[in-house]
N, C-alpha and C. Protein backbone atom coordinates (compact mmCIF):
# COMPACT_ATOMS: atom_id res chain seq x y z
N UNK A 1 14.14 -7.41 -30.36
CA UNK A 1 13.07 -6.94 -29.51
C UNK A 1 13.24 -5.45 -29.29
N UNK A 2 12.53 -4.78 -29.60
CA UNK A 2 12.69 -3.24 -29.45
C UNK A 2 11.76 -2.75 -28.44
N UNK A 3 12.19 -2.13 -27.79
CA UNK A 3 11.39 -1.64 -26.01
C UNK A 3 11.23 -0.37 -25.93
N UNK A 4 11.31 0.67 -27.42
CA UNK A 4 11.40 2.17 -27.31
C UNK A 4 10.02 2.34 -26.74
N UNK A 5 9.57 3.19 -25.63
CA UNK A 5 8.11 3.75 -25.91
C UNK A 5 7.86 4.85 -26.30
N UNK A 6 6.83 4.93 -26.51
CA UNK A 6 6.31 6.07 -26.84
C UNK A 6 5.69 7.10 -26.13
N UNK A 7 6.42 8.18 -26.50
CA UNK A 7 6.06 9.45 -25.06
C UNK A 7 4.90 9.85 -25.31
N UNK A 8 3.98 9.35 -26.45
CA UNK A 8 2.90 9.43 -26.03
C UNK A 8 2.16 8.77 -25.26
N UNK A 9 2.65 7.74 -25.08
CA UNK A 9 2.38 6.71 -24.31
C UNK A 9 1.88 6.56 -22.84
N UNK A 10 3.04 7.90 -22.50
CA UNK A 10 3.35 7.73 -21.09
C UNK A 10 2.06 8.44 -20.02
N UNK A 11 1.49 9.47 -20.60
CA UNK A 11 0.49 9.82 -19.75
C UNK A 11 -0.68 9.05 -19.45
N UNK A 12 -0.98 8.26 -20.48
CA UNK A 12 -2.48 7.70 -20.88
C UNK A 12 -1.97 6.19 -19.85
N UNK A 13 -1.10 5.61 -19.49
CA UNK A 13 -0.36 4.98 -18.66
C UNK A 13 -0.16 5.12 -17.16
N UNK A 14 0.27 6.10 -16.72
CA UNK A 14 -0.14 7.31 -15.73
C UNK A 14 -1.95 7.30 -15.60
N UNK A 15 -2.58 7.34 -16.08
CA UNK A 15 -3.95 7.07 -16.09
C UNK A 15 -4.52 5.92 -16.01
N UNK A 16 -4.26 4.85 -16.45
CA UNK A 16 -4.62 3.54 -16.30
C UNK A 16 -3.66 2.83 -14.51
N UNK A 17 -2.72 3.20 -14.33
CA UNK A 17 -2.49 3.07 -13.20
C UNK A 17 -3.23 3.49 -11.94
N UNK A 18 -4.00 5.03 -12.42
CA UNK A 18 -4.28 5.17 -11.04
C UNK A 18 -5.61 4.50 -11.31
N UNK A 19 -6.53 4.50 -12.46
CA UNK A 19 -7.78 3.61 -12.92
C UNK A 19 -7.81 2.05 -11.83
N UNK A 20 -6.42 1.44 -11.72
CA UNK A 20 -5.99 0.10 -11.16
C UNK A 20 -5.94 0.75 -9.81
N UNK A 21 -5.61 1.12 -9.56
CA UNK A 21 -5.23 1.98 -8.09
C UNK A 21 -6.32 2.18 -7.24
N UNK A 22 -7.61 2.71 -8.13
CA UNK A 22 -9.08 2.94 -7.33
C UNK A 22 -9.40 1.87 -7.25
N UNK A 23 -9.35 0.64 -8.11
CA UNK A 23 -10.35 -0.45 -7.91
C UNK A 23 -9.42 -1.28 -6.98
N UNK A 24 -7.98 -1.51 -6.58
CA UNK A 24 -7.53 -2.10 -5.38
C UNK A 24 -7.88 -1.24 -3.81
N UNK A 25 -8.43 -0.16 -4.45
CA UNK A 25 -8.27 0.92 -3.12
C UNK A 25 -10.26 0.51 -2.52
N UNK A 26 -10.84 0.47 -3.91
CA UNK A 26 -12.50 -0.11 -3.61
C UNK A 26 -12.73 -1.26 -2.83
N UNK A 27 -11.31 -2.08 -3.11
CA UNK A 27 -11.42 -3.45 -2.53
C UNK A 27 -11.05 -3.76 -1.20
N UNK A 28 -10.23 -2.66 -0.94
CA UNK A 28 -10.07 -2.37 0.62
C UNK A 28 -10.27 -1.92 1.38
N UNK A 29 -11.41 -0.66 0.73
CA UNK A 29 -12.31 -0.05 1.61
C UNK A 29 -13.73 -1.10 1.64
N UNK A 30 -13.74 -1.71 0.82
CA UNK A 30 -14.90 -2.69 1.22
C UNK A 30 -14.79 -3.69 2.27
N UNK A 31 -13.62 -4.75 2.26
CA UNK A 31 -13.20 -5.13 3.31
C UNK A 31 -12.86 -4.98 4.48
N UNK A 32 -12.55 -3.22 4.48
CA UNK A 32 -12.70 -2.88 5.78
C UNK A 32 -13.72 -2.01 6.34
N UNK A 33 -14.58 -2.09 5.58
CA UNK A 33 -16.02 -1.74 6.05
C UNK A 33 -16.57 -3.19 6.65
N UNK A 34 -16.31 -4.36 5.79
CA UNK A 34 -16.85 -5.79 6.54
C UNK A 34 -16.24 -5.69 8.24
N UNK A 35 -15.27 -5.60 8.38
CA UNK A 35 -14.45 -5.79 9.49
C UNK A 35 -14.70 -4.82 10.38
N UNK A 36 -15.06 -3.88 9.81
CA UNK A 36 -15.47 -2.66 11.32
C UNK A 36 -14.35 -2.03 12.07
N UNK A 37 -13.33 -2.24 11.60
CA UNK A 37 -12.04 -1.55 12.91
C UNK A 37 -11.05 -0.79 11.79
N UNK A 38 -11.00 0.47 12.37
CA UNK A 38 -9.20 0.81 12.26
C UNK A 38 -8.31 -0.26 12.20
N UNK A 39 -8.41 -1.43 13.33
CA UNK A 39 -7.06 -1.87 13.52
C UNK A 39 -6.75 -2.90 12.59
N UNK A 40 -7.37 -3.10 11.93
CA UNK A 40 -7.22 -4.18 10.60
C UNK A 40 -6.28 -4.03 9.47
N UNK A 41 -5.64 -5.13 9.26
CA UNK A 41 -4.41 -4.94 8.09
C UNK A 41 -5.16 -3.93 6.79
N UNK A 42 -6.91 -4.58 6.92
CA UNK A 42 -7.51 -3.94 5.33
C UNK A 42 -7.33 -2.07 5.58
N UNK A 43 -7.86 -2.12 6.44
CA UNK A 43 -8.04 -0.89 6.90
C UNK A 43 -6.39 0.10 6.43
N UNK A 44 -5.37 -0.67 7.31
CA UNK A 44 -4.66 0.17 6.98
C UNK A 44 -4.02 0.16 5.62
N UNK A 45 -3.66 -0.89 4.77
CA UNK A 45 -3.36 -0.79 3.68
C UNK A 45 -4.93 0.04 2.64
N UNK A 46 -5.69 0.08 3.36
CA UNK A 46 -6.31 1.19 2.56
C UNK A 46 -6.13 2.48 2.45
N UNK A 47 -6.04 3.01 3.84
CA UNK A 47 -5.13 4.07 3.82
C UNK A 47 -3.85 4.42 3.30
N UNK A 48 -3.19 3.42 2.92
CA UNK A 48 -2.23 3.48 2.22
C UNK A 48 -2.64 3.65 0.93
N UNK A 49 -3.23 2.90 0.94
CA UNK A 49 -3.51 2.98 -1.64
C UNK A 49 -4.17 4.20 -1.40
N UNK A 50 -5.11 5.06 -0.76
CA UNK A 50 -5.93 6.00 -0.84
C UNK A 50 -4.80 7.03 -1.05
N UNK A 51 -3.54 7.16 0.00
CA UNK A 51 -2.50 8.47 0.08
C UNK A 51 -1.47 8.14 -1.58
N UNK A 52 -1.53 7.26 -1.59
CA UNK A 52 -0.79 6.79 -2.98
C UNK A 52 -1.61 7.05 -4.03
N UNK A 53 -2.85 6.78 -4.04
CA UNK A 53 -3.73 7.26 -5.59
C UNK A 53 -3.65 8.73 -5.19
N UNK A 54 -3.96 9.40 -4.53
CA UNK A 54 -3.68 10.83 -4.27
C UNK A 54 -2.49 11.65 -4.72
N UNK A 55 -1.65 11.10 -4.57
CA UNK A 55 -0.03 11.14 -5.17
C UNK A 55 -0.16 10.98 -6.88
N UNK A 56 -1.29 9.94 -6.70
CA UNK A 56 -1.01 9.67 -8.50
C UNK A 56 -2.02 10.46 -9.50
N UNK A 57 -2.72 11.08 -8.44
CA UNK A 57 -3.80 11.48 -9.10
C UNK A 57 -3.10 13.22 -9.48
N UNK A 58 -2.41 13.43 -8.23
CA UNK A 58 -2.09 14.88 -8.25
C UNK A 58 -0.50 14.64 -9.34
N UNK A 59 0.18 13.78 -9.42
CA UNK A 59 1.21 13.68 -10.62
C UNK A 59 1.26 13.75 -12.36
N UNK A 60 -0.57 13.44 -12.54
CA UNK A 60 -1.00 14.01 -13.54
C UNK A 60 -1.02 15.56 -14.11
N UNK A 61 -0.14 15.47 -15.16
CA UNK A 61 -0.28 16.97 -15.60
C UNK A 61 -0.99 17.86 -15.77
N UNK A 62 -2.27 17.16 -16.72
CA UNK A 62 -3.02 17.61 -16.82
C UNK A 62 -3.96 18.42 -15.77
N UNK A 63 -4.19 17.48 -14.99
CA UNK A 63 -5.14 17.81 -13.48
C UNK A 63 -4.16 18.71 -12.75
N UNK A 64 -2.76 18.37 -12.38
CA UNK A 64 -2.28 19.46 -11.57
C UNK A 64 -2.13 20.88 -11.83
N UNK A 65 -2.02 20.79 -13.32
CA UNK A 65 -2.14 22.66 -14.45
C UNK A 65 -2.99 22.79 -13.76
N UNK A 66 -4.50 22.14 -14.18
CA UNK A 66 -5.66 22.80 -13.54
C UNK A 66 -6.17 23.44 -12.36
N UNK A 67 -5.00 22.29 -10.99
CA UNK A 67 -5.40 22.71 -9.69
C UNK A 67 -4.48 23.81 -9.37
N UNK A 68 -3.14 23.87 -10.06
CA UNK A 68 -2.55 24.47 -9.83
C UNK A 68 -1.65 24.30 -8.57
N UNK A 69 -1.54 23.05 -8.39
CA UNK A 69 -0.32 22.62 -7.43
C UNK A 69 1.16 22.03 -8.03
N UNK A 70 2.14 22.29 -6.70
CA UNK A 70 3.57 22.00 -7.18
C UNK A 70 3.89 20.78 -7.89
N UNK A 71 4.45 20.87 -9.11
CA UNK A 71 4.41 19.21 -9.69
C UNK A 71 5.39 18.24 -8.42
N UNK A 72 6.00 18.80 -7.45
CA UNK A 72 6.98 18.06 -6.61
C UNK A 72 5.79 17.35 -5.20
N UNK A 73 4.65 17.92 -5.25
CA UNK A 73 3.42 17.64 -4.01
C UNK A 73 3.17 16.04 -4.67
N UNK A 74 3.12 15.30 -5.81
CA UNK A 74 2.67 14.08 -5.90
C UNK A 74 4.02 13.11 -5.57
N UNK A 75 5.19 13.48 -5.64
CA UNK A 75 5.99 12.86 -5.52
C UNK A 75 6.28 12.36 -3.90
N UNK A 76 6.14 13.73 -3.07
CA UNK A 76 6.05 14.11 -1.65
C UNK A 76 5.30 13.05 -1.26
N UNK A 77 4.06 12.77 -1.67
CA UNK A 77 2.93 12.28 -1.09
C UNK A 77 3.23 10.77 -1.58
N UNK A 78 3.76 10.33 -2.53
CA UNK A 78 4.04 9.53 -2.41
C UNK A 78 5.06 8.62 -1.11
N UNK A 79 6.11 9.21 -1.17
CA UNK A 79 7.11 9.42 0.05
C UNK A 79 6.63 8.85 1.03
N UNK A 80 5.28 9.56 1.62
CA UNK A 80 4.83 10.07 3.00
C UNK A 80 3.96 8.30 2.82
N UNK A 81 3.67 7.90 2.07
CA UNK A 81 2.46 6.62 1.90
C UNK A 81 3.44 5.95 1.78
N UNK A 82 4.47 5.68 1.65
CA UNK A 82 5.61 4.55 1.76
C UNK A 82 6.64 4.66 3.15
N UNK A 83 6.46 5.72 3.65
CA UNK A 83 6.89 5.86 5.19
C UNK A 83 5.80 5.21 6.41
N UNK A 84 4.51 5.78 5.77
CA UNK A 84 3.43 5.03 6.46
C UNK A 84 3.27 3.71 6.64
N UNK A 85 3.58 3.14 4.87
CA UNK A 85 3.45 1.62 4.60
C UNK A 85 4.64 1.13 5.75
N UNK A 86 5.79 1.72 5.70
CA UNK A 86 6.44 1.14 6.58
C UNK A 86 6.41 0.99 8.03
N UNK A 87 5.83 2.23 8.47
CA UNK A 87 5.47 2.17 10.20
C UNK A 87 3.96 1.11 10.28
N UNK A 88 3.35 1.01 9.62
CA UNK A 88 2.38 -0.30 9.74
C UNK A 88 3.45 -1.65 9.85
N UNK A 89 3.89 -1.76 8.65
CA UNK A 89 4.75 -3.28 8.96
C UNK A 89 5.35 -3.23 10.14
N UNK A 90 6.38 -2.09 10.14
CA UNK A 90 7.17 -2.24 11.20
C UNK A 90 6.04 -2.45 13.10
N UNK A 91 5.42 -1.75 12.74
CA UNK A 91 4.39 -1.76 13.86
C UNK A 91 3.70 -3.33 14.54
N UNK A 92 3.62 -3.85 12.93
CA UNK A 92 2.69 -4.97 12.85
C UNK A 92 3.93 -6.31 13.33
N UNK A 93 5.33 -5.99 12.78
CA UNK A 93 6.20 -6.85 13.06
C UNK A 93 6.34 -6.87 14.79
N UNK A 94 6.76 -5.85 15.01
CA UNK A 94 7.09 -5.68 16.29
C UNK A 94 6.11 -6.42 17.33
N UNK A 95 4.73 -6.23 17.05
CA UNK A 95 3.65 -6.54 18.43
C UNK A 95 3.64 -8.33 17.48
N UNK A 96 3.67 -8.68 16.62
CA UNK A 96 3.59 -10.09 16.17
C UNK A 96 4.89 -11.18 17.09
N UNK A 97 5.89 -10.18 17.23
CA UNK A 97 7.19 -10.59 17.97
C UNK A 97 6.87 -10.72 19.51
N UNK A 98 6.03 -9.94 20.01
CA UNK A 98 5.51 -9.73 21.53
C UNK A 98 4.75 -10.91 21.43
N UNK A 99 3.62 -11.15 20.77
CA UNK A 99 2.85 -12.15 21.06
C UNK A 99 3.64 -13.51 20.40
N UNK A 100 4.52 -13.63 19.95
CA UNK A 100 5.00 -15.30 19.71
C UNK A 100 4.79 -16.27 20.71
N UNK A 101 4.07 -17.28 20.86
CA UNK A 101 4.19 -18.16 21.87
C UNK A 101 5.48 -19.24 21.85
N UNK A 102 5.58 -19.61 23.14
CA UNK A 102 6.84 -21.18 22.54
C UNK A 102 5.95 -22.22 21.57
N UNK A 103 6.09 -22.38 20.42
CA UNK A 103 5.69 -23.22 19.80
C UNK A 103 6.78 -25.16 19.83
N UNK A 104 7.85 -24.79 20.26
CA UNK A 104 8.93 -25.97 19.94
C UNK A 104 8.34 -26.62 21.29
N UNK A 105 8.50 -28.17 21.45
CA UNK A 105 7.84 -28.53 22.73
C UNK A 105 9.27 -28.72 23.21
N UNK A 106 9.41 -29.64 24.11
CA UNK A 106 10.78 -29.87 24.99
C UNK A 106 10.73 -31.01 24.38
N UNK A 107 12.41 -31.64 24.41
CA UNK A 107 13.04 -32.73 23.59
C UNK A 107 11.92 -34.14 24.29
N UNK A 108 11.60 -33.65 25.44
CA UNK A 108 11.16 -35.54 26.24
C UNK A 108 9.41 -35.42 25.53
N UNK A 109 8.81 -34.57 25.02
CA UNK A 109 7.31 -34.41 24.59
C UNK A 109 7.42 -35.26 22.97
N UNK A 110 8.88 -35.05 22.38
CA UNK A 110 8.68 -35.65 21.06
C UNK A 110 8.86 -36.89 20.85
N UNK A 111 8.09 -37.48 19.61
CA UNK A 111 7.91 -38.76 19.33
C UNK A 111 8.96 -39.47 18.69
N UNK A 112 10.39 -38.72 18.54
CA UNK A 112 11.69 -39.26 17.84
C UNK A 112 12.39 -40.48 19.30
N UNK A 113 11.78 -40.41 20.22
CA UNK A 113 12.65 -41.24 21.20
C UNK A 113 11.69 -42.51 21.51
N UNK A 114 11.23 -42.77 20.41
CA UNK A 114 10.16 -44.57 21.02
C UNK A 114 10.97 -45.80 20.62
C-alpha cells in the first residue's frame, strides 16, 4: 500500500476542505436563523466554523499572496476558534451541571422491594 502524496495534491485539498467547511457553516447558519437566538448550540458552533473557514480561507497561498497577509494570521485564527470552541463547551458543561435535577428516586419509591 503506498500512501506517498502528491504535493501537488496538497493545495487543491486545502480547497476542497474549506468548499466542505462553507456548506457545514450554510447549515448552521440556517438553523440558526430557524431558532432566532444567539443562545443556541447552532448559533454558536456557527460561529465557530465561520472563524475556522476564515483561518482556512486566509491559509491559502494563493489568496493570502494576493491579500497580502502574514502566512502565521490563518494558523492564529485557527487557535482563537478552538479556544472559543472550548469556552462554549466548557460554558455549556458548567450551567448543564447547575441545572441537573435529582433524577435517582429514594430506595423505598423503587419497585425491587415487592
Amino acid at each position: 500500500m503506498n500512501l506517498d502524496l502528491n504535493p501537488e495534491l496538497i493545495p487543491s485539498m486545502s480547497i476542497i476542505t474549506s468548499i466542505l467547511f462553507l456548506v457545514s457553516l450554510a447549515f448552521f447558519v440556517l438553523l440558526s436563523i430557524k431558532f432566532k437566538s444567539i443562545r443556541t448550540f447552532q448559533f454558536q458552533i456557527s460561529l465557530f466554523i465561520g472563524l475556522y473557514v476564515l483561518g482556512e480561507i486566509i491559509e491559502i497561498k494563493e489568496l493570502a499572496a494576493f491579500l497580502s497577509i502574514p502566512e502565521s494570521l490563518g494558523s492564529q485564527i485557527h487557535v482563537g476558534a478552538t479556544i472559543f470552541l472550548t469556552f462554549i463547551i466548557w460554558i455549556r458543561f458548567y450551567y448543564s451541571e447547575k441545572g441537573i435535577k435529582n433524577l435517582v428516586d429514594s430506595p423505598a419509591d423503587t419497585d425491587t422491594q415487592k
